[in-house]
C-alpha atoms as a PDB file:
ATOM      1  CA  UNK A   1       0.000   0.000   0.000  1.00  0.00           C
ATOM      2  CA  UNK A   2       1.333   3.493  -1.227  1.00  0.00           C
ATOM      3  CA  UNK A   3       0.719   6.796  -0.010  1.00  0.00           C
ATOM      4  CA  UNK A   4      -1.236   8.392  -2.481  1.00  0.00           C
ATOM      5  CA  UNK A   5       1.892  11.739  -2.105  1.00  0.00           C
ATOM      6  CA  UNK A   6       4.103   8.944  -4.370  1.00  0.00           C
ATOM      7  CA  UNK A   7       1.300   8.190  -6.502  1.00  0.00           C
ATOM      8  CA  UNK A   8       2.580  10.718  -9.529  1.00  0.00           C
ATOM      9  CA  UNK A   9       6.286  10.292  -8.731  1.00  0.00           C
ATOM     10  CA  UNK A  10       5.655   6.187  -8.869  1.00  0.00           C
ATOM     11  CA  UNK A  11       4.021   6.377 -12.213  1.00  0.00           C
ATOM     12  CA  UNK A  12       6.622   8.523 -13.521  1.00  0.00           C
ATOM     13  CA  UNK A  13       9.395   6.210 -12.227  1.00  0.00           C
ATOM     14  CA  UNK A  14       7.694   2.823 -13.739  1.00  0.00           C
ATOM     15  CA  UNK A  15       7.280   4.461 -17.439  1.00  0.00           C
ATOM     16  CA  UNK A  16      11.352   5.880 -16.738  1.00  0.00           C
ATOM     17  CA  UNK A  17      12.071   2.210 -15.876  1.00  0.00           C
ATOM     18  CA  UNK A  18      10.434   0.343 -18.387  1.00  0.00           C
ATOM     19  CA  UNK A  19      11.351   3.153 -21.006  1.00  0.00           C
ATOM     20  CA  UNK A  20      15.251   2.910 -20.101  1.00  0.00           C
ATOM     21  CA  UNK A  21      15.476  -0.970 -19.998  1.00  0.00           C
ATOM     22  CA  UNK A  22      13.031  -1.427 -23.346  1.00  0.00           C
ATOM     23  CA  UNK A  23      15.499   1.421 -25.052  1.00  0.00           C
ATOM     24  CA  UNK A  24      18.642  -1.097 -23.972  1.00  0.00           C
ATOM     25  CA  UNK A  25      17.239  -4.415 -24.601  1.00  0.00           C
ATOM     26  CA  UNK A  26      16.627  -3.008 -28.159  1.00  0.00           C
ATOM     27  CA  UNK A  27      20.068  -0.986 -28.495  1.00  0.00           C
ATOM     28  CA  UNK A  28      22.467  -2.277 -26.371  1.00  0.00           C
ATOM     29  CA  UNK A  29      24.071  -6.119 -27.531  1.00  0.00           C
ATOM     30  CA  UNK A  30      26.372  -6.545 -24.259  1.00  0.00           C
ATOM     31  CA  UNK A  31      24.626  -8.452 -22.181  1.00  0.00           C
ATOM     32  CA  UNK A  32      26.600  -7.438 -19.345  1.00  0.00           C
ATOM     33  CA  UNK A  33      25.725  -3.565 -19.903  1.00  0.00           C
ATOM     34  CA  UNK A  34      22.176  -4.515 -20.620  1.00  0.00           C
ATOM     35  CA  UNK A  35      21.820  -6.394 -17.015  1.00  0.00           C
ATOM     36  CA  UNK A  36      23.821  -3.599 -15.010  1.00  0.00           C
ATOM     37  CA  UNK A  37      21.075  -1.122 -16.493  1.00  0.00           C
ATOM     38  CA  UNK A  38      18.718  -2.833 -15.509  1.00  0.00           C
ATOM     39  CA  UNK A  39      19.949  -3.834 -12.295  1.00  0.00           C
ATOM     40  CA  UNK A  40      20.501   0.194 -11.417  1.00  0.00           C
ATOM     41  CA  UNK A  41      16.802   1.226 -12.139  1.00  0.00           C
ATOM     42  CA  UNK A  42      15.398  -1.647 -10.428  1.00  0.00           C
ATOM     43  CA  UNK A  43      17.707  -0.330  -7.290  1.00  0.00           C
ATOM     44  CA  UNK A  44      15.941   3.132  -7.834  1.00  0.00           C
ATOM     45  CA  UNK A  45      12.280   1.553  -8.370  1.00  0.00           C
ATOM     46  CA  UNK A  46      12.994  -0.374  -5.214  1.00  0.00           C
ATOM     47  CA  UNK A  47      14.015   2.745  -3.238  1.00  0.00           C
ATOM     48  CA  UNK A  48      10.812   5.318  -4.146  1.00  0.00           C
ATOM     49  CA  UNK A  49       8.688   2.426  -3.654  1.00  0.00           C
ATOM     50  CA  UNK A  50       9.992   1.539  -0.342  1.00  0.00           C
ATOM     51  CA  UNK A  51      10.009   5.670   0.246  1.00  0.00           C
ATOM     52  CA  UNK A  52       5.990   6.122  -0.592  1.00  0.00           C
ATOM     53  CA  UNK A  53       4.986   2.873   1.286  1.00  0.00           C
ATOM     54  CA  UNK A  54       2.116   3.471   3.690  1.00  0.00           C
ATOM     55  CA  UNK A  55       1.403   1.107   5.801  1.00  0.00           C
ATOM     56  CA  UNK A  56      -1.529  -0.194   8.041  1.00  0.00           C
ATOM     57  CA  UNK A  57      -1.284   1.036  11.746  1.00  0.00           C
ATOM     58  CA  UNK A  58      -3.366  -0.316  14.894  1.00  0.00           C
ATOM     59  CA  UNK A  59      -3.783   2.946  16.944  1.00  0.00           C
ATOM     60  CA  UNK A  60      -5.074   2.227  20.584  1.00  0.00           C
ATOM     61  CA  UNK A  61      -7.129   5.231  20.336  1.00  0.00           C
ATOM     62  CA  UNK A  62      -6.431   6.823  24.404  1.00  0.00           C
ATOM     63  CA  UNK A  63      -6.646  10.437  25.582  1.00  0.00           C
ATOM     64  CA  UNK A  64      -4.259   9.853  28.532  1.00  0.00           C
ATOM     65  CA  UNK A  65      -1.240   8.791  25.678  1.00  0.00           C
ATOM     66  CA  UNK A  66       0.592  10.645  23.266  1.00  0.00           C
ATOM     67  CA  UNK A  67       1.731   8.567  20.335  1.00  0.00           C
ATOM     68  CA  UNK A  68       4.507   8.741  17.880  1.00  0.00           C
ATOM     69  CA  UNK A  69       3.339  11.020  14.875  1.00  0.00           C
ATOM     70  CA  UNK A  70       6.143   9.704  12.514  1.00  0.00           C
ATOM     71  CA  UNK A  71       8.755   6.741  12.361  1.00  0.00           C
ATOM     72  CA  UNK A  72      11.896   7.435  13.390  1.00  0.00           C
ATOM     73  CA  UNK A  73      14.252   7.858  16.445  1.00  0.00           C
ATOM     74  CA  UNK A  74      14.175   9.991  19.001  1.00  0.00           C
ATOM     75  CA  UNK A  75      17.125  12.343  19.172  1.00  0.00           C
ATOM     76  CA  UNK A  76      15.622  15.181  21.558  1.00  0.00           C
ATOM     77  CA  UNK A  77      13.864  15.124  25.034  1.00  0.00           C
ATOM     78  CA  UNK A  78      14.241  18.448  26.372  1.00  0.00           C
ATOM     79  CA  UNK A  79      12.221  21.329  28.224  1.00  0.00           C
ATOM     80  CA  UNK A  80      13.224  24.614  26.044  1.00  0.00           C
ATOM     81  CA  UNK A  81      10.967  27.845  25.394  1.00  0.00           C
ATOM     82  CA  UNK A  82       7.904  27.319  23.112  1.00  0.00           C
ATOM     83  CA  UNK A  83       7.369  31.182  21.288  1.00  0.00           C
ATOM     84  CA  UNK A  84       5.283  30.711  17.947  1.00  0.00           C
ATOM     85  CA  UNK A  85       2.235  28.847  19.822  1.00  0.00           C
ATOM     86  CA  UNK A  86       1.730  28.462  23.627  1.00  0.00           C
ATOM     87  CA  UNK A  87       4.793  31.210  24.324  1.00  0.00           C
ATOM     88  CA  UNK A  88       5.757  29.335  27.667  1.00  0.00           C
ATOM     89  CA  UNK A  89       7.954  26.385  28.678  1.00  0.00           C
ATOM     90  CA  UNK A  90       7.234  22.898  27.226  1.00  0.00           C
ATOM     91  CA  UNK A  91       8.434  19.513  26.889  1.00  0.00           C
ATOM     92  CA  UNK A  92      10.035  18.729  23.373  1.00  0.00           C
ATOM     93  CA  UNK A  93      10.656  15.449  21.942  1.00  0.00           C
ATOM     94  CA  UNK A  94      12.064  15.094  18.438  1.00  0.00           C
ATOM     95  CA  UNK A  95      11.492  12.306  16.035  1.00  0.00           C
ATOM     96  CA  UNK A  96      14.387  11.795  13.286  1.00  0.00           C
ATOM     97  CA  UNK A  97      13.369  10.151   9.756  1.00  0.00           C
ATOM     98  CA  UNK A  98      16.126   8.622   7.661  1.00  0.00           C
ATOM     99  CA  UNK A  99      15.146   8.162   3.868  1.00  0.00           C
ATOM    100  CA  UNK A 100      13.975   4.908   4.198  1.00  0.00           C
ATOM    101  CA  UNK A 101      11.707   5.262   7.404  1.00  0.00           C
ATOM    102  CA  UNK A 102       8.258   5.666   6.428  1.00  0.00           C
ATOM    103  CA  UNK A 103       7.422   8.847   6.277  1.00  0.00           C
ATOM    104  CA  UNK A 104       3.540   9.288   6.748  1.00  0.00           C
ATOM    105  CA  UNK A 105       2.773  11.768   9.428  1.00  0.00           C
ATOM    106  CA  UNK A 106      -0.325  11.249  12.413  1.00  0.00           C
ATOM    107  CA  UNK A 107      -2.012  12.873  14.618  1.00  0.00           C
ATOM    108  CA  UNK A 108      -0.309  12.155  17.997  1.00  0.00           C
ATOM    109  CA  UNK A 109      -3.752  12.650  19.953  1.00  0.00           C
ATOM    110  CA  UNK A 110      -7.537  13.154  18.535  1.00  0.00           C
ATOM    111  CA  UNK A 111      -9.349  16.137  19.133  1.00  0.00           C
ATOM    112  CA  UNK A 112      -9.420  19.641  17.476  1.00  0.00           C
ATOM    113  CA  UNK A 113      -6.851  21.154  15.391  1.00  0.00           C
ATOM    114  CA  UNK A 114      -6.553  24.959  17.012  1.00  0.00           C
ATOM    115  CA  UNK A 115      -3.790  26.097  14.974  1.00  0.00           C
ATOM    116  CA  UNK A 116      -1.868  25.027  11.484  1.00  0.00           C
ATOM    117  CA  UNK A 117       0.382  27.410   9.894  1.00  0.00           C
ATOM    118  CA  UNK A 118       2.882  26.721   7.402  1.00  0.00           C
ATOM    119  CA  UNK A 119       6.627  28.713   6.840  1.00  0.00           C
ATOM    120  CA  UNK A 120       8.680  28.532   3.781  1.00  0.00           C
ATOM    121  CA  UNK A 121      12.159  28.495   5.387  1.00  0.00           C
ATOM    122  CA  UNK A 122      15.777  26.859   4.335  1.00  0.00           C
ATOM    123  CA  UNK A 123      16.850  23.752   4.245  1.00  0.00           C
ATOM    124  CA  UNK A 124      19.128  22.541   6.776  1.00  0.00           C
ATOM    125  CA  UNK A 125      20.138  19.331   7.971  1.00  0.00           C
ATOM    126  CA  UNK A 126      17.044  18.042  10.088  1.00  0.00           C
ATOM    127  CA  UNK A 127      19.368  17.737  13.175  1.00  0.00           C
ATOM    128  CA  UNK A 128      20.652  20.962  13.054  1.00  0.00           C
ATOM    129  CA  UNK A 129      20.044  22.994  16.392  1.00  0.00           C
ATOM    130  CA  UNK A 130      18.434  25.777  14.325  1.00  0.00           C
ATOM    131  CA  UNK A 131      16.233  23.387  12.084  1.00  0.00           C
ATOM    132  CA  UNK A 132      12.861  23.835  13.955  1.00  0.00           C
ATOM    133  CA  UNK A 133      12.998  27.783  13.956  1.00  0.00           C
ATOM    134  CA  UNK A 134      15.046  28.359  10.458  1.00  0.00           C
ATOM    135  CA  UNK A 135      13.687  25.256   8.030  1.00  0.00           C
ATOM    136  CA  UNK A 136      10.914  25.130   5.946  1.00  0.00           C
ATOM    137  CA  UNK A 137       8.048  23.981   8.185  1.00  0.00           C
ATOM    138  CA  UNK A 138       4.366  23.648   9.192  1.00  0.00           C
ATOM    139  CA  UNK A 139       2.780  23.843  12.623  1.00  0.00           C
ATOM    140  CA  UNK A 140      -0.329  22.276  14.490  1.00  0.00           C
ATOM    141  CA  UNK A 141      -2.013  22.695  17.467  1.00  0.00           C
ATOM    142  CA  UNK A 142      -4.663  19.622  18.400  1.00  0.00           C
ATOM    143  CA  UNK A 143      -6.726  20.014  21.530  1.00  0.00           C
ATOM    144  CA  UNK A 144      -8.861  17.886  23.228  1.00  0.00           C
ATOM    145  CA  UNK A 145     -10.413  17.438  27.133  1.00  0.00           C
ATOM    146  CA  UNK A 146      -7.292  16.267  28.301  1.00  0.00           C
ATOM    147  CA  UNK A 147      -4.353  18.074  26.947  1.00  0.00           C
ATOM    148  CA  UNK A 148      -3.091  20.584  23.958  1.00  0.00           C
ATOM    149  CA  UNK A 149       0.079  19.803  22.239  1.00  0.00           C
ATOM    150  CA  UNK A 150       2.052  21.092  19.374  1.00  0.00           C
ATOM    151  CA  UNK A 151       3.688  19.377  16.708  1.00  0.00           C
ATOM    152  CA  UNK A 152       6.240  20.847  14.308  1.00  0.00           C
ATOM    153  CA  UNK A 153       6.970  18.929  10.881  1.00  0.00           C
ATOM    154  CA  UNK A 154      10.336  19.950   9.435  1.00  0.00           C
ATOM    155  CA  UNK A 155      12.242  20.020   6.577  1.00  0.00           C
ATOM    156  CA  UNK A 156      15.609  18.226   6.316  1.00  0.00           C
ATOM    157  CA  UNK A 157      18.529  18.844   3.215  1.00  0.00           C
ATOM    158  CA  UNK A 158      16.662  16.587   1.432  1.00  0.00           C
ATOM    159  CA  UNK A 159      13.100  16.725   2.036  1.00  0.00           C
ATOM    160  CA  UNK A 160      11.600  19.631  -0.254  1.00  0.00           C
ATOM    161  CA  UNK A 161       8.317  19.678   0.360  1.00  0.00           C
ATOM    162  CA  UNK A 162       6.494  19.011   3.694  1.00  0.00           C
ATOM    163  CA  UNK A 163       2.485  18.080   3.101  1.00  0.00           C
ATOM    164  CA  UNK A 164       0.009  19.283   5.667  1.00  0.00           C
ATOM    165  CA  UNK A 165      -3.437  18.178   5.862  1.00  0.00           C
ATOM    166  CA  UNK A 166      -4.747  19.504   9.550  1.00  0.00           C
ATOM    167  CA  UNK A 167      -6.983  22.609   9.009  1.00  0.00           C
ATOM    168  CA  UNK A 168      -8.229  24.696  11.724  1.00  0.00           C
ATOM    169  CA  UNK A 169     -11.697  23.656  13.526  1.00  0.00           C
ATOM    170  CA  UNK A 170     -11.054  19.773  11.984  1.00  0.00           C
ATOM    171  CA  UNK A 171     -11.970  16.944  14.470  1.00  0.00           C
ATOM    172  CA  UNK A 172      -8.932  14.642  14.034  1.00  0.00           C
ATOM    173  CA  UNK A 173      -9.025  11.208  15.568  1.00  0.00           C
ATOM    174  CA  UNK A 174      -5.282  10.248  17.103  1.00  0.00           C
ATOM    175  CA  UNK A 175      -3.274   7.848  14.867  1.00  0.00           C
ATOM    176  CA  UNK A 176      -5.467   9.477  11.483  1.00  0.00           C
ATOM    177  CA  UNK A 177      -2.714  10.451   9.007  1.00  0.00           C
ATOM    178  CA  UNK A 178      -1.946  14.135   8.986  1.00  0.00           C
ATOM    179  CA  UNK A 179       0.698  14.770   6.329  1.00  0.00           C
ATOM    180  CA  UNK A 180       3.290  13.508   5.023  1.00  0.00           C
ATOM    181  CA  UNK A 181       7.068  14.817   4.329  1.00  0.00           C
ATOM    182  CA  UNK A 182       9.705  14.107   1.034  1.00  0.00           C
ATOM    183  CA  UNK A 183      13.136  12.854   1.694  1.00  0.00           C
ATOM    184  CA  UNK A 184      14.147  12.910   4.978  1.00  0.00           C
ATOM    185  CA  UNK A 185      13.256  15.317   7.907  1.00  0.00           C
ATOM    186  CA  UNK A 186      12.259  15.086  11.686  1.00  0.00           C
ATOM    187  CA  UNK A 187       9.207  16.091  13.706  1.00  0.00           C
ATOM    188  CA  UNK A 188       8.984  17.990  17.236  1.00  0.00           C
ATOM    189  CA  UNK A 189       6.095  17.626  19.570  1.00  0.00           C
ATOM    190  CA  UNK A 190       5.656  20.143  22.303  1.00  0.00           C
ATOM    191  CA  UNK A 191       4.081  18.365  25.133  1.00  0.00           C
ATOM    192  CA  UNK A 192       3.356  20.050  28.534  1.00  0.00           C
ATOM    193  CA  UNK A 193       6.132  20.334  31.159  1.00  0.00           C
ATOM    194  CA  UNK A 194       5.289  17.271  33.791  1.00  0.00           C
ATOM    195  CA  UNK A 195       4.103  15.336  31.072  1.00  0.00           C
ATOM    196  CA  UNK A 196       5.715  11.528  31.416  1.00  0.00           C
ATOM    197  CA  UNK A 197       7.676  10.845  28.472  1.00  0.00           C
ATOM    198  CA  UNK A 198       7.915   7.244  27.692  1.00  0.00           C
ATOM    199  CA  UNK A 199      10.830   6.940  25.799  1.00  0.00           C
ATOM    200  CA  UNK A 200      14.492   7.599  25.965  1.00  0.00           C
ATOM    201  CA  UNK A 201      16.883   9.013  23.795  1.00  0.00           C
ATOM    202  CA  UNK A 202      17.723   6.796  20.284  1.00  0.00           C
ATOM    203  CA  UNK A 203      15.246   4.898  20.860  1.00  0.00           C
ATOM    204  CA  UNK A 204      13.221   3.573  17.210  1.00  0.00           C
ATOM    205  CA  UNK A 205       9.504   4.193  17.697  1.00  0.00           C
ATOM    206  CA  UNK A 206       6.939   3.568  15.258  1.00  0.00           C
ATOM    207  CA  UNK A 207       3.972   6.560  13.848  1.00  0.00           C
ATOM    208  CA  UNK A 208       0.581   5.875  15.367  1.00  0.00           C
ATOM    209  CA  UNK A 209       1.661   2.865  17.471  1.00  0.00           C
ATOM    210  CA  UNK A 210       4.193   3.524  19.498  1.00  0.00           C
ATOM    211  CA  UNK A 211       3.468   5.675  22.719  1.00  0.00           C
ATOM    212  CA  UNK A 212       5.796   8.332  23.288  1.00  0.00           C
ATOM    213  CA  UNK A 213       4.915  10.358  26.176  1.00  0.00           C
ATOM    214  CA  UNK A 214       1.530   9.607  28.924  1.00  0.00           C
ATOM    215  CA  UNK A 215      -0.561  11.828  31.448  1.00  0.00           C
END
């Protein structure tokens, strides 16, 4: 199952592929040359494929958990100032996505989205201290009876374009995809200070499953 973001880039990369290795098979008489071609496209094929994949997830649909909005591994848990949105202290925890983690994002809790906004920005690497504030990126607020959070998709050096679905006054229900991000990139939630967080630092979680924080 693909995420219908690779839909157009998957259809252009089949006709590329069979175009290329029809265009050898009829020009090229070296076997050898005929079989690396085709072994390098099939190596490409087999890498947007695996990029676009979108698989099923069992979210244990909870108030009192936050769950892990993306794939990935956690590289921050720390309290720092939060001044687009809530303009007070909160809880960060930052979720890392190599090219070949899915990269689907979800709605850590259900409720109401209060706030999306989107900002172009530049594009450096996603671990970069001055990614979240300088990148290209897109915020959301979801709020329900039990707790408001923030979560910050952001752009890495390779991912160019960060897809946002959550619009302002939407019912979301936790898990429910919310976006989705090209090439690489993390994702910051903003949780609030006393919150228990549930994981630890480089630890692999998995987007709607995998509970990353707890009331």
């Amino acid at each position: 199952m693909f995420h219908k973001e690779g839909y157009k880039i998957i259809s252009i990369t089949l006709v590329l592929f069979l175009g290329i290795n029809l265009a050898a098979y009829v020009a090229i008489q070296i076997k050898e040359l005929q079989i690396a071609i085709f072994s390098t496209t099939l190596v490409f094929l087999i890498l947007i494929l695996q990029f676009f994949r979108n698989p099923k997830r069992v979210t244990k649909i909870d108030e009192s958990t936050i769950v892990s909005p993306v794939d990935g591994k956690v590289v921050v848990i720390e309290e720092v100032y939060e001044k687009e949105h809530f303009k007070d202290k909160r809880l960060q925890v930052s979720i890392f996505m190599s090219p070949i983690n899915v990269h689907v994002t979800r709605h850590p809790i259900g409720g109401e989205v209060v706030f999306s906004k989107y900002h172009p920005g530049k594009y450096l690497v996603a671990w970069h201290p001055k990614a979240s504030e300088e990148n290209e990126r897109t915020t959301v607020v979801v709020k329900n009876n039990a707790i408001t959070i923030l979560y910050r998709q952001i752009a890495g050096a390779l991912a160019k374009r960060i897809v946002n679905y959550a619009t302002e006054g939407e019912k979301v229900i936790q898990g429910s995809d919310s976006g989705f991000i090209k090439f690489g990139s993390r994702v910051d939630v903003y949780l609030p200070i006393g919150t228990k967080v549930d994981v630890s630092l480089d630890q692999k979680v998995r987007g709607g499953e995998s509970v990353i924080a707890s009331l």
